[in-house]
Protein backbone atom coordinates (compact mmCIF):
# COMPACT_ATOMS: atom_id res chain seq x y z
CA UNK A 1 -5.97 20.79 -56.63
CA UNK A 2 -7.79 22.24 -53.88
CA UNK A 3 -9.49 26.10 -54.07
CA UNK A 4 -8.79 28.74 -51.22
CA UNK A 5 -12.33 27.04 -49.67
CA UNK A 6 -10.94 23.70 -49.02
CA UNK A 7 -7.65 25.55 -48.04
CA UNK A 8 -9.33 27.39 -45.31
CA UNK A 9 -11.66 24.54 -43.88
CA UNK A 10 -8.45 22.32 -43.52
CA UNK A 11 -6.75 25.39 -41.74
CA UNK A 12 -9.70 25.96 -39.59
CA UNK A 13 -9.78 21.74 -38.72
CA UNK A 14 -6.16 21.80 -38.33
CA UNK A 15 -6.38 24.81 -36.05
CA UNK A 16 -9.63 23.40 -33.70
CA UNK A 17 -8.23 20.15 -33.08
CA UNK A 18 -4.61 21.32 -32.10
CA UNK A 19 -6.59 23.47 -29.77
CA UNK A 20 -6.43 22.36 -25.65
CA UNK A 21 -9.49 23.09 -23.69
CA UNK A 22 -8.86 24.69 -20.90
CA UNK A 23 -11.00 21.87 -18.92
CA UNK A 24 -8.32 18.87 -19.96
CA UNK A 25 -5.34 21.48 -18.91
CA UNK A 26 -6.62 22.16 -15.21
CA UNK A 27 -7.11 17.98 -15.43
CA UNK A 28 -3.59 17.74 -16.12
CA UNK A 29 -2.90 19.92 -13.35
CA UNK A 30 -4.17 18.08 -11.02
CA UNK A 31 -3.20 14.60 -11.98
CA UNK A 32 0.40 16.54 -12.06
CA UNK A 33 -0.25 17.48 -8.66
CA UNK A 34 -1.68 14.16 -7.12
CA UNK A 35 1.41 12.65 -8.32
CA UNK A 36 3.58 15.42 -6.73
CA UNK A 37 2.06 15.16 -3.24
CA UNK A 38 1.49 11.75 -3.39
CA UNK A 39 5.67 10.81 -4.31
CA UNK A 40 6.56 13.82 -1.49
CA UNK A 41 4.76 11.48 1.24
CA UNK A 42 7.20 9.34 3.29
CA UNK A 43 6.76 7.42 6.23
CA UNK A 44 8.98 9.58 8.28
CA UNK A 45 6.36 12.41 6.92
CA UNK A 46 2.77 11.53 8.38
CA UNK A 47 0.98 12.77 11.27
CA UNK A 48 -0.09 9.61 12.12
CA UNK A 49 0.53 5.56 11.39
CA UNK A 50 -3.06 3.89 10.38
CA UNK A 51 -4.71 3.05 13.81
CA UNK A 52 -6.84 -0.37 14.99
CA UNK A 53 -9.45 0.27 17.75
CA UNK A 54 -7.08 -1.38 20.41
CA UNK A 55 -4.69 1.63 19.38
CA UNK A 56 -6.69 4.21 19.08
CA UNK A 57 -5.56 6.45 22.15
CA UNK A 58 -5.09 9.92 21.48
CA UNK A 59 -2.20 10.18 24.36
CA UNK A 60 -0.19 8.36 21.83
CA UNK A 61 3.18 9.49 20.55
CA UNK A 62 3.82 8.62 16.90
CA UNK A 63 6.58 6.23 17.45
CA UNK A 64 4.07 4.60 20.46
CA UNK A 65 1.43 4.79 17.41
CA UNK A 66 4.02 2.70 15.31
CA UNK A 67 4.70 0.00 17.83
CA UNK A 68 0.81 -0.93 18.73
CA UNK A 69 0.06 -0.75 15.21
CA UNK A 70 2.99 -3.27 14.02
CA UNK A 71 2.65 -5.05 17.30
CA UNK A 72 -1.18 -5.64 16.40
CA UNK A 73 -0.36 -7.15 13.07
CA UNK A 74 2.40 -9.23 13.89
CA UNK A 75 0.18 -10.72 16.73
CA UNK A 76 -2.63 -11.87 14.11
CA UNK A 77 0.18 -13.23 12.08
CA UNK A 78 1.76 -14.86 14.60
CA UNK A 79 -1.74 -16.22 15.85
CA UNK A 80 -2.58 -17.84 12.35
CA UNK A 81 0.76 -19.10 11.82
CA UNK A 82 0.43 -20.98 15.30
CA UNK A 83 -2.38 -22.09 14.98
CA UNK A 84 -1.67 -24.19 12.01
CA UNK A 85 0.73 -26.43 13.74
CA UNK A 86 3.27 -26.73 11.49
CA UNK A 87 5.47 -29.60 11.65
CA UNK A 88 9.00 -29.74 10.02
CA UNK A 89 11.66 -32.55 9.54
CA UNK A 90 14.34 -30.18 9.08
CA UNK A 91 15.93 -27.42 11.60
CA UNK A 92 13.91 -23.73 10.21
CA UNK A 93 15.79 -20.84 11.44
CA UNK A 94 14.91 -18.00 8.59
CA UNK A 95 12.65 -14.92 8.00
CA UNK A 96 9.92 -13.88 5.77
CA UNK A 97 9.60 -10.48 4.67
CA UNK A 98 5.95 -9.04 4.55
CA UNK A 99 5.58 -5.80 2.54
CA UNK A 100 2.41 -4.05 3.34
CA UNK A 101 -0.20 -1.33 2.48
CA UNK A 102 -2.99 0.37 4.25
CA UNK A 103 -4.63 2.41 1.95
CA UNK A 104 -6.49 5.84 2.32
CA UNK A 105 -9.66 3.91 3.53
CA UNK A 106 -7.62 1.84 6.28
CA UNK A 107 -7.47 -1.45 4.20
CA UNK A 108 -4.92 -3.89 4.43
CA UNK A 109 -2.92 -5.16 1.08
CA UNK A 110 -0.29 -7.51 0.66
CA UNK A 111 2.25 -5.72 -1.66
CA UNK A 112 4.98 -8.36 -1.31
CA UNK A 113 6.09 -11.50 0.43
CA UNK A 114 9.76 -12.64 0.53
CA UNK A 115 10.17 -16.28 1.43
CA UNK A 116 13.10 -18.93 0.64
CA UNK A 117 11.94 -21.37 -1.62
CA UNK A 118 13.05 -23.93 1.06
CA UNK A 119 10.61 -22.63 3.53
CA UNK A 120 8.04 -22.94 0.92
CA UNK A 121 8.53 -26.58 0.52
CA UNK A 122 9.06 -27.30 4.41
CA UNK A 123 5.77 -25.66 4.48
CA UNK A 124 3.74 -25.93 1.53
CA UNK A 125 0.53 -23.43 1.97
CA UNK A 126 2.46 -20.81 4.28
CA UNK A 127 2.28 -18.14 1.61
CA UNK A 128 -1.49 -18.79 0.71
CA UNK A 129 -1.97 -18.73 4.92
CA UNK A 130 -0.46 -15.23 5.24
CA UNK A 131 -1.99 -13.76 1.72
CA UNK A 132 -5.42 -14.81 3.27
CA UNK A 133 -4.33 -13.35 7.31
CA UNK A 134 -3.46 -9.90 5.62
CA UNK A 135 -6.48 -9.86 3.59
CA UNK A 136 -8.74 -10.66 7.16
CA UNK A 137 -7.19 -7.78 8.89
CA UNK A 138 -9.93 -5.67 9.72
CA UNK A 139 -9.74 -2.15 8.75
CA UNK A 140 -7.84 0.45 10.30
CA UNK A 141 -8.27 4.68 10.75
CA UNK A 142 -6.07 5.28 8.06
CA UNK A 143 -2.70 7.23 8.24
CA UNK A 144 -2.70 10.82 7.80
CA UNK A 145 -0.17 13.45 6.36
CA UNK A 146 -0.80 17.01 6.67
CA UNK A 147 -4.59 15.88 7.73
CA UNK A 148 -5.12 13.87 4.57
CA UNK A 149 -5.57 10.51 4.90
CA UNK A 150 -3.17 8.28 2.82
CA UNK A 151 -1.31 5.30 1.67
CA UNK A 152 1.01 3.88 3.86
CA UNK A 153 3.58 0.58 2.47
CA UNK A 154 5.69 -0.84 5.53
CA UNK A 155 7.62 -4.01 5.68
CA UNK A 156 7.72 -6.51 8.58
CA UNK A 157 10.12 -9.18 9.08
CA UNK A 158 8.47 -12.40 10.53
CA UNK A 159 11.67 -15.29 11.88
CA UNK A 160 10.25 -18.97 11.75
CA UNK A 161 12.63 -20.94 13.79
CA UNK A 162 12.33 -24.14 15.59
């Protein structure tokens, strides 16, 4: 049986480590409030889509923003894809779906790619080819929202037909 001592230093242990600092609740703010802004941020939201060098004209609207900067990456796809030469035996009339990021520090990421599996075995490496043209797109001034740069996901369609 314990005596009012032993009583009193469980109570007291009990008591400190039930405590919150104050330090880990401002934390949890925070985090809280990263997640808030970051889930509020839509495309249709930023001041600006993530610009390459042959973009970067401040006379642009955002929608003319939009165009050079998908225009610009569906050029160096469609450059590495042509330049493999692919040959087929079959008629290819389908479309690949690309699902993008550029992240806060103007990076390119390959979130997703949708492809048939018989486009994949009409042409074997096409998946490793675009995972490794996304990857060698050079970096980009990020997009902003409300001045802040951010992450930005966008999905482009790419038809292979012959």
């Amino acid at each position: 049986m314990m005596n009012k001592e032993g009583y009193f230093i469980l109570f007291l242990l009990l008591f400190i480590s039930c405590k919150p600092e104050k330090k880990d609740l401002k934390q949890q703010e925070n985090v809280q409030e990263e997640i808030n802004i970051d889930s509020i941020i839509k495309n249709q939201n930023i001041d600006a889509f993530p610009l390459f060098t042959d973009c970067e004209n401040k006379e642009m609207s955002l929608e003319e923003q939009k165009m050079c900067f998908i225009n610009y990456i569906s050029q160096k796809i469609y450059n590495s894809l042509n330049s493999q030469n692919f040959e087929s035996e079959n008629a290819v009339n389908d479309t690949i779906f690309i699902k993008m990021k550029v992240d806060t520090l103007g990076s390119s990421h390959l979130v997703d790619l949708v492809l048939k599996e018989q486009l994949k075995e009409e042409f074997p490496k096409i998946d490793s080819i675009l995972i490794e043209t996304i990857e060698l797109i050079p970096p980009a001034k990020p997009a902003t929202a409300r001045g802040t740069p951010t992450n930005l996901e966008f999905e482009i369609p790419i038809i292979i037909k012959n």
